[in-house]
Protein backbone atom coordinates (compact mmCIF):
# COMPACT_ATOMS: atom_id res chain seq x y z
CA UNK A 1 130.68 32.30 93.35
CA UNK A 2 132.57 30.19 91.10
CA UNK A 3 131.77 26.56 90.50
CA UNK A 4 134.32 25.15 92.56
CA UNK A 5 133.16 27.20 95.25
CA UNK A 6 129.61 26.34 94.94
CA UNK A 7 130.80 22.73 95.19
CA UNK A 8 132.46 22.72 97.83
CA UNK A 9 130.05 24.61 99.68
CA UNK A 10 127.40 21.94 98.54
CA UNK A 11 129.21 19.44 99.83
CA UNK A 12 129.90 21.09 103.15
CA UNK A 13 125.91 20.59 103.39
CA UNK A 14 125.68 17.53 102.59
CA UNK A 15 128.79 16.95 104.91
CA UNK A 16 126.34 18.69 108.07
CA UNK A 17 123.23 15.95 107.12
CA UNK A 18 121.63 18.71 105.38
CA UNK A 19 118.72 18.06 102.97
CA UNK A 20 118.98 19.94 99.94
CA UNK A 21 116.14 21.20 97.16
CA UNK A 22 116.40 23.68 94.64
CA UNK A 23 113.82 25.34 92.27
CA UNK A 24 113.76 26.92 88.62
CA UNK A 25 111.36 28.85 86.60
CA UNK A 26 113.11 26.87 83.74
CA UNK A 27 113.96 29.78 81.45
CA UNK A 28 116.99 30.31 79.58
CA UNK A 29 119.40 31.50 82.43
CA UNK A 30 117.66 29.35 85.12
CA UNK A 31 119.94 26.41 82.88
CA UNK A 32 123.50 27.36 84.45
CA UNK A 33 122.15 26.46 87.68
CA UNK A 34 120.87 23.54 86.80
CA UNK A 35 123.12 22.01 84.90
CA UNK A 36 125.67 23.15 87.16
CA UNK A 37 124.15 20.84 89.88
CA UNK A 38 123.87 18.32 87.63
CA UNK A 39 127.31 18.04 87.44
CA UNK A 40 128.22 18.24 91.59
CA UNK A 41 125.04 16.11 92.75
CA UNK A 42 121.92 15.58 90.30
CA UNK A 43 119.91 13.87 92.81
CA UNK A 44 118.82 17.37 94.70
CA UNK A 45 115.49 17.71 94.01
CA UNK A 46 114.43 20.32 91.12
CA UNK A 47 110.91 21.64 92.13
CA UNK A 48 109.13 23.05 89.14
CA UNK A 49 106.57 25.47 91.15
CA UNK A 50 103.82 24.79 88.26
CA UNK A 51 101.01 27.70 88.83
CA UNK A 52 98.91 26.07 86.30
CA UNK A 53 99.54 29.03 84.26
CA UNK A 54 103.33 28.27 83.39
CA UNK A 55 103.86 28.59 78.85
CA UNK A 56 103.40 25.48 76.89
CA UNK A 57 106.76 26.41 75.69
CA UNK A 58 108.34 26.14 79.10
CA UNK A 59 106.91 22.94 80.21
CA UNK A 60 108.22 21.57 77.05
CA UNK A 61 111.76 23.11 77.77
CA UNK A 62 111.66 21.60 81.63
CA UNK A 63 111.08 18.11 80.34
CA UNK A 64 113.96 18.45 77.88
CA UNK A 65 116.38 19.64 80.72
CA UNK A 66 115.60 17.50 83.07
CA UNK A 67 115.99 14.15 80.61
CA UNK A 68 119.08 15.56 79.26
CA UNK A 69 120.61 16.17 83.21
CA UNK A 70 119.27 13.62 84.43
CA UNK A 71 117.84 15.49 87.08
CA UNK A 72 114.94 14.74 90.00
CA UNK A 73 111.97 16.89 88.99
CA UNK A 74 108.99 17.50 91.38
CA UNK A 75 106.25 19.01 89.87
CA UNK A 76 104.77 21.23 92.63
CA UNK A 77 101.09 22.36 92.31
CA UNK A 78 99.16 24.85 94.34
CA UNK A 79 96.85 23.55 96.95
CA UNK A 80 93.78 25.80 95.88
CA UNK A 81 92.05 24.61 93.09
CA UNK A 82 91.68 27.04 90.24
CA UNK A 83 87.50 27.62 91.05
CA UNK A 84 88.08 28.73 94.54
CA UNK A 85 91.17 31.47 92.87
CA UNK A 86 88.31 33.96 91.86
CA UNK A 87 86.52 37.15 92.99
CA UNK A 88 83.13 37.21 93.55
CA UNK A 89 82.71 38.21 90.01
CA UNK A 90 83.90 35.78 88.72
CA UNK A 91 86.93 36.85 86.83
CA UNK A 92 90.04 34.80 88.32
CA UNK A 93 92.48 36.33 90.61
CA UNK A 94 95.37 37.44 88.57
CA UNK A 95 93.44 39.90 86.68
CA UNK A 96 92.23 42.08 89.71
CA UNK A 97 94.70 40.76 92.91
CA UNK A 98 98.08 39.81 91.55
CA UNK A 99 99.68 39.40 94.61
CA UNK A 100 97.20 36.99 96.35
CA UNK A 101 97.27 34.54 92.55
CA UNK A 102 100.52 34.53 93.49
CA UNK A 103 100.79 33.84 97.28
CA UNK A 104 98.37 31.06 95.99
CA UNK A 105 99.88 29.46 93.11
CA UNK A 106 103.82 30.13 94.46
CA UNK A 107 104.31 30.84 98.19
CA UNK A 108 101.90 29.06 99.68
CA UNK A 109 103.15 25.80 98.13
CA UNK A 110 106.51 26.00 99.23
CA UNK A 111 106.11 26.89 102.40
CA UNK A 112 105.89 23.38 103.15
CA UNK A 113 108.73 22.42 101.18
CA UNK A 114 111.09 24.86 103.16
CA UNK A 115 109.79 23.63 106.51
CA UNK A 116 110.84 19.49 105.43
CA UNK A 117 114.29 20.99 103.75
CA UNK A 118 117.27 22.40 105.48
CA UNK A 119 118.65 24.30 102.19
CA UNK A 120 116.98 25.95 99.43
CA UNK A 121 119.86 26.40 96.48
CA UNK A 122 118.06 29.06 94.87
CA UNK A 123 119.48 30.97 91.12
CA UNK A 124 118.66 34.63 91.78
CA UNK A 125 120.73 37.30 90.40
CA UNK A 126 121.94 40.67 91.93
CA UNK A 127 121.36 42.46 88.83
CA UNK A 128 117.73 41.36 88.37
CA UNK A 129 116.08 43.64 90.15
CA UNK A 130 116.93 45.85 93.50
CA UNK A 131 115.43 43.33 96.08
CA UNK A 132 117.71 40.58 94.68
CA UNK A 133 120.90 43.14 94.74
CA UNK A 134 120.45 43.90 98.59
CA UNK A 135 120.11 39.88 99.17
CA UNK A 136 123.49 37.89 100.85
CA UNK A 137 124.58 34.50 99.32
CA UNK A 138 122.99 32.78 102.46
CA UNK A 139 120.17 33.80 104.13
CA UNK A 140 117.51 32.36 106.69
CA UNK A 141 114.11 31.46 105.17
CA UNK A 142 110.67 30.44 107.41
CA UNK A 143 110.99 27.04 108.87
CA UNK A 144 114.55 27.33 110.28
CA UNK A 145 115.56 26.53 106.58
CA UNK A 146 118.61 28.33 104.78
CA UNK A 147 118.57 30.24 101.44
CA UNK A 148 121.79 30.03 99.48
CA UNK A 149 122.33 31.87 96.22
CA UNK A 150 125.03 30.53 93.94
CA UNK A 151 124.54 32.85 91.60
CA UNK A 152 123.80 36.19 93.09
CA UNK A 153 126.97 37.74 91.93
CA UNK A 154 126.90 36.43 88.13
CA UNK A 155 125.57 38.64 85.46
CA UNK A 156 123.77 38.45 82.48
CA UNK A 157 127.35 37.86 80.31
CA UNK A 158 128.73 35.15 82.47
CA UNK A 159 124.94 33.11 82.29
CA UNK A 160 125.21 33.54 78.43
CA UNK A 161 129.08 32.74 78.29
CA UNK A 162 128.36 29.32 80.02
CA UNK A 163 125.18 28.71 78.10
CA UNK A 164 127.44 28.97 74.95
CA UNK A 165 130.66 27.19 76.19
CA UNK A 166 128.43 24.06 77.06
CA UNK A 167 126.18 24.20 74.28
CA UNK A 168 122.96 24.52 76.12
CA UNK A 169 119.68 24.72 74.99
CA UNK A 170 117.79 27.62 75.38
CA UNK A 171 113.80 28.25 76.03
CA UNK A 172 112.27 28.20 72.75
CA UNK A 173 110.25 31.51 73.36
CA UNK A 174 113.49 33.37 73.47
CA UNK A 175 113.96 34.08 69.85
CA UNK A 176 110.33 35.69 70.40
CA UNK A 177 111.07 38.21 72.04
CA UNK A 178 110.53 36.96 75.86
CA UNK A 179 113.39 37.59 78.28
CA UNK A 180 111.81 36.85 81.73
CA UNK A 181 109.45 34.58 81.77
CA UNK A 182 107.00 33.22 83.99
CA UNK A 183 103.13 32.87 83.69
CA UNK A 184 101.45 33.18 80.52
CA UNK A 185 98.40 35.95 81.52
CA UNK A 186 101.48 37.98 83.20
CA UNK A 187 104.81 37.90 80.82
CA UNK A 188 104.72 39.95 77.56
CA UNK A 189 107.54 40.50 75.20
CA UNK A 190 110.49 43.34 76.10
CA UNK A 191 110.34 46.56 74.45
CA UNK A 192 113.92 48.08 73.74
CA UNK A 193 113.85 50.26 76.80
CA UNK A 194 112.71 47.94 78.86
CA UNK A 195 114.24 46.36 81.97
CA UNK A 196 114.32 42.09 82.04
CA UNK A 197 111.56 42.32 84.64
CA UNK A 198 109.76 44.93 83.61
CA UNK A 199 107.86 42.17 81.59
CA UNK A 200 106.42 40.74 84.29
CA UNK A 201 103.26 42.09 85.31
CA UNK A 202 103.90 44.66 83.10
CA UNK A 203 102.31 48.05 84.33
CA UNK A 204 101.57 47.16 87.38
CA UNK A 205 103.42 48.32 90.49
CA UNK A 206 104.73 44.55 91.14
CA UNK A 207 108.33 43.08 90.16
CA UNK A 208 108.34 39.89 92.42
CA UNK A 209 106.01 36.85 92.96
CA UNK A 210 106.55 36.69 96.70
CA UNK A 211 108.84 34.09 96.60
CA UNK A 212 111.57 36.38 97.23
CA UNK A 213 110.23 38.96 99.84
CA UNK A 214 108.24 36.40 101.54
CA UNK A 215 109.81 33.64 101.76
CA UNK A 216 113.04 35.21 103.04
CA UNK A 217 114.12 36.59 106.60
């Protein structure tokens, strides 16, 4: 979609009484989305979905953003403490059960965000991975709320073109090497032949957090 599409639609919500959120993982191309809704409406709530686990690095970056769009941050945390996420053990959960640390520290604590919103504005990408390809630019989520995706059709090129024709900062860990980037114990650096989120839970048979498969009809 182009911008003036995405505004309009935006405001077609907002028109119909609907109550809008959005989140971001507050890496380098999560920016374009935010700063694009900066510019149509920058009181939607941003909801930072912090695991607990989230980069120093990024933290830093989401504070910058936000002051600099003057944007509504919500700093969502998981409702299981951190001593009840391990196995018997011991160890904690993402080291032997990926997928529950993350139902934990991500789904789980939206789900009552989508059931008190009507829209979820959400920046996934069709060429991110093959579940985000097959997705539609709206789609119904659990608790009769509505997943729209701005950005589903932009590519890597057009993220970086606007990053650089607006001068945008980007996530300091970039020029290290990380791509995608999400918690610290399960993001490592890209090799050449790797895929962006291939460095995610990297050699395991896992490419999404749930927050996309779950939390989507």
């Amino acid at each position: 979609m182009e911008i003036a599409e995405i505004r309009a639609k935006i405001e077609d919500y907002k028109t119909s009484g609907k109550t809008l959120f959005t989140t971001s993982s507050f890496q380098t191309h999560s920016i374009v989305l935010l700063h694009i809704l900066s510019e149509i409406d920058n009181t939607i709530p941003v909801y930072c979905i912090n695991t607990g686990y989230l980069f120093p690095e990024t933290i830093s970056y989401r504070d910058q953003v936000i002051e600099r769009f003057g944007l509504t941050l919500v700093d969502l945390k998981p409702d299981t403490p951190k001593y009840l996420q391990r196995e018997p053990n011991g160890k904690l959960m993402f080291t032997t059960d990926p997928d529950h640390c993350c139902y934990l520290n991500k789904t789980q604590p939206m789900e009552a965000i989508l059931a008190s919103h009507d829209v979820w504005i959400n920046g996934v990408r069709g060429d991110q991975s093959a579940v985000r390809k097959a997705m539609k630019v709206e789609q119904e989520a659990p608790y009769n709320c509505t997943r729209f995706h701005p950005m589903l059709d932009w590519d890597k090129k057009k993220i970086f073109n606007y990053i650089k024709e607006y001068n945008l900062p980007r996530h300091p860990l970039d020029d290290k090497g990380y791509i995608s980037i999400g918690c610290e114990p399960c993001t490592r650096k890209v090799d050449l032949e790797m895929q962006e989120r291939e460095a995610r839970w990297y050699g395991l048979n896992k490419v999404e957090c749930g927050l996309h498969t779950d939390l989507i009809k």
